[in-house]
Each structure stands twice: as C-alpha cells, then as structure tokens.
Protein backbone atom coordinates (compact mmCIF):
# COMPACT_ATOMS: atom_id res chain seq x y z
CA UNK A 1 -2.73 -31.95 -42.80
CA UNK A 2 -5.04 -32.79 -45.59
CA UNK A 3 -5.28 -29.72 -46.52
CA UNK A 4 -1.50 -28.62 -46.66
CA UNK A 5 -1.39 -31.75 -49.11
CA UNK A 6 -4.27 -30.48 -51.26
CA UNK A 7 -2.62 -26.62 -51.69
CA UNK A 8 0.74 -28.57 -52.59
CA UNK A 9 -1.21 -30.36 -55.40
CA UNK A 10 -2.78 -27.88 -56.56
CA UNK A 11 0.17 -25.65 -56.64
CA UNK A 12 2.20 -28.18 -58.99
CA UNK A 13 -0.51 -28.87 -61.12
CA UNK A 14 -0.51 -25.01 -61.75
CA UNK A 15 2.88 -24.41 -62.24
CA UNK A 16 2.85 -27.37 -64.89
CA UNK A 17 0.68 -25.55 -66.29
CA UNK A 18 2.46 -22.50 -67.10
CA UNK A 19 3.82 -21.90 -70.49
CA UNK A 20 7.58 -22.72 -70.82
CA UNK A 21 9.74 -19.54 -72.31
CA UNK A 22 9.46 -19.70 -76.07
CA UNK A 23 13.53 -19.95 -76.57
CA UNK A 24 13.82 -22.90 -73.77
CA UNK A 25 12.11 -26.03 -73.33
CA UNK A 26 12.66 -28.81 -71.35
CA UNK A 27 14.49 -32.23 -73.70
CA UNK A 28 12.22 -35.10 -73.42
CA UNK A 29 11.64 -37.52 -75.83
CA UNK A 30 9.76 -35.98 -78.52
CA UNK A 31 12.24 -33.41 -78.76
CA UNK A 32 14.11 -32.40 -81.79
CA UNK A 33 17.21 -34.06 -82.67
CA UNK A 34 19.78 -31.38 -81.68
CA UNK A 35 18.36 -31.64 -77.93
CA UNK A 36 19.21 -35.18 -77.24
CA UNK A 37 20.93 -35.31 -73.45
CA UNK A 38 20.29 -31.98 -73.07
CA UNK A 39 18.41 -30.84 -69.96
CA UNK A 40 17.64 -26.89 -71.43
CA UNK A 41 17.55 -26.77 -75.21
CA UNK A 42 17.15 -23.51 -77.41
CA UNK A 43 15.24 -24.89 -80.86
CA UNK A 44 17.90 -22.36 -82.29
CA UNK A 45 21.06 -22.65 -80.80
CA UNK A 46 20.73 -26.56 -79.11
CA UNK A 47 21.48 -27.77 -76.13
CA UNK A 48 21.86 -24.75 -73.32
CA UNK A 49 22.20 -26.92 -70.44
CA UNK A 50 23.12 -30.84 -70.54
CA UNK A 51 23.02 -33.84 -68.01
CA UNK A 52 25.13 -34.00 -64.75
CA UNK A 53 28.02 -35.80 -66.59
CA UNK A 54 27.33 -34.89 -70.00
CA UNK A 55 30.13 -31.59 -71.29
CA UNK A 56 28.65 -29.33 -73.44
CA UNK A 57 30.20 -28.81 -76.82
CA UNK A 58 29.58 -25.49 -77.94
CA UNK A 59 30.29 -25.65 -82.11
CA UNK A 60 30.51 -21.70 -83.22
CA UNK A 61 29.94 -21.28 -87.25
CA UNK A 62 30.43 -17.32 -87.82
CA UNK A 63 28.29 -15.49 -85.62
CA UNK A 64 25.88 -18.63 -85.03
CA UNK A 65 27.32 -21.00 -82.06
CA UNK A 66 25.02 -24.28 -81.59
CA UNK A 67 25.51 -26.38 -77.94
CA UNK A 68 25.79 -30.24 -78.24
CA UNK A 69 26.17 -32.48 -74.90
CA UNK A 70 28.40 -35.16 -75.27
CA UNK A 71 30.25 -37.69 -73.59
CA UNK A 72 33.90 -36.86 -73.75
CA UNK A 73 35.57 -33.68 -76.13
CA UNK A 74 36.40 -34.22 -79.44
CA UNK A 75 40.27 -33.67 -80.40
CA UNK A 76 41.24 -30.19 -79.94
CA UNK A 77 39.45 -30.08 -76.62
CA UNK A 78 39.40 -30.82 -73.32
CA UNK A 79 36.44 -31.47 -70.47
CA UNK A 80 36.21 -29.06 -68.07
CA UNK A 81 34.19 -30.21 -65.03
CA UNK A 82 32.27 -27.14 -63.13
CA UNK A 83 29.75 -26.59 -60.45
CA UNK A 84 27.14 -25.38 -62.65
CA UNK A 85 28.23 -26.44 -66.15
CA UNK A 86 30.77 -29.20 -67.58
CA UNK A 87 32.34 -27.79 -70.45
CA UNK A 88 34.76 -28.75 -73.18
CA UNK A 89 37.20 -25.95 -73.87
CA UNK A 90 38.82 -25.59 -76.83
CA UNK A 91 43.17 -26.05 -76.74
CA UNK A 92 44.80 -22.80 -77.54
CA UNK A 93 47.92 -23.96 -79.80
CA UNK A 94 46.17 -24.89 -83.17
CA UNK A 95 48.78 -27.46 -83.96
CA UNK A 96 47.46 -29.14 -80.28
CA UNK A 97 45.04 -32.44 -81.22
CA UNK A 98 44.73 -33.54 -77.36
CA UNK A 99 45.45 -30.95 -74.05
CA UNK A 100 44.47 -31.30 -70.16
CA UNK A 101 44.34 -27.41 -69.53
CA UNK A 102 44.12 -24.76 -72.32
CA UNK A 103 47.51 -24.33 -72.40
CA UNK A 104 49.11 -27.71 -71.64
CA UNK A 105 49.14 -30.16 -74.68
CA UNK A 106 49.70 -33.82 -74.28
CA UNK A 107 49.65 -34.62 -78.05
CA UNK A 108 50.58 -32.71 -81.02
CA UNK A 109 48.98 -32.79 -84.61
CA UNK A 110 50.84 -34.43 -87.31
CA UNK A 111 53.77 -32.55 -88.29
CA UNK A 112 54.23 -31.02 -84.73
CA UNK A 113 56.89 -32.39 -82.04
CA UNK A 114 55.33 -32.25 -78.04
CA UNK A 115 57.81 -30.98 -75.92
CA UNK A 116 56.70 -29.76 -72.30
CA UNK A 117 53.34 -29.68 -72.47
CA UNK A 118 53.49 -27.50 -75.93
CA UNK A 119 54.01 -28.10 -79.37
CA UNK A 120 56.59 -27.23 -82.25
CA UNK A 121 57.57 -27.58 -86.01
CA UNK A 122 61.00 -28.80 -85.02
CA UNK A 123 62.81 -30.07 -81.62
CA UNK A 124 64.22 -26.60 -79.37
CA UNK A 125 67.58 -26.59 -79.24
CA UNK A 126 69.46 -29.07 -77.11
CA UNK A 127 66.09 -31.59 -77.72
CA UNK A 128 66.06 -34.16 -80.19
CA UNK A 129 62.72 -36.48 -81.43
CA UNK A 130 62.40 -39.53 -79.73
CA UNK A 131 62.19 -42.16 -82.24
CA UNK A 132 59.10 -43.62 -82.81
CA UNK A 133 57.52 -40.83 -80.76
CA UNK A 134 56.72 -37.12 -82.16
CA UNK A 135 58.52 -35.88 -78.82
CA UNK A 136 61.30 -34.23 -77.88
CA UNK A 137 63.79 -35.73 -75.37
C-alpha cells in the first residue's frame, strides 16, 4: 500500500513539473490583470476559460477578440449557461439594449418601441405606445 502511495506522489510531483503550453496558463494570483476569474487565460487574447458561474465576455476589436469573465452581460447581451462554457451572446437587433434569447428582446434602446419580443422605430399598425412605457399595446 505504501508503495501505491509513493508512485502517486511521485507522479504529481512530476506532472507539476511539466511546463504549461506557452499560450495558456493557469490564473492565480500573480497573474496579469486581464486573467482575473479566469480559470485558462491566453496572455494575448485573456481569459479562455472562466469560473463555474462566471460568463465569458468575448470583446472582438477587428480581427483581435479578447475573453473577459464576468458576472452578469453587459447591455446588448445575454448569459448563456452551457455544459462546458457559460457564455454571454450578443442580441441580434442593434436597436436591442436587454434580450433573453438572441432573438427575443425585452428592452429596446432609446428611440425604439418593444413590441413582442422585438423592437421598432414606430408602433406596427393597429399598436399604439403605452404611455410612460416605450411599448406597444
């Protein structure tokens, strides 16, 4: 029995050893800045992988994206919980500043009228604002 113990020992002591992949390292507390909650971080492109009930945030500038992990989506997004990966997805109407699904909006932008889960410039036909409210009744 001693011996099974003494192989296992030895056998994580050697794969602590190894050298991490020069792209992904493990977030710990002297990491950089960009890898805070992040559980994989690139030093390039930030957080690859974050906590259990973190979302990761992926920010895209041109070609370059960069992953953040953060506590709940900014506006224009929505948390998407997965099995391997929580993610906040971006709303597909521009003129969308909160949604629950890609595709279903439950608040418009300024200038925008919610009607059915999608917004609009001006009420449909048939619909009229609701005062007070930048929905259509």
């Amino acid at each position: 029995m001693r011996w099974i113990i003494l192989m296992l020992l030895l056998l994580l002591n050697s794969v602590e050893m190894l050298p991490q992949s020069p792209w992904k390292k493990q977030a710990s507390a002297g990491a950089a800045q960009n890898c805070t909650g992040c559980v994989l971080c690139s030093e390039d492109n930030g957080c690859v992988t974050c906590h259990h009930r973190l979302f990761l945030l992926i920010r895209r500038d041109g070609i370059r994206q960069h992953g953040v992990c953060v506590h709940t989506c900014p506006p224009g997004y929505f948390g998407a919980r997965g099995l391997e990966v929580n993610r906040c997805t971006k709303c597909r109407s521009p003129s969308c500043e909160s949604c629950f699904s890609r595709d279903f909006c439950m608040k418009c932008k300024e200038k925008f009228y919610l009607h059915k889960g999608q917004c609009f410039r001006q009420c449909p036909p048939g619909t009229a604002a609701r005062p007070g409210a930048r929905e259509c009744q």
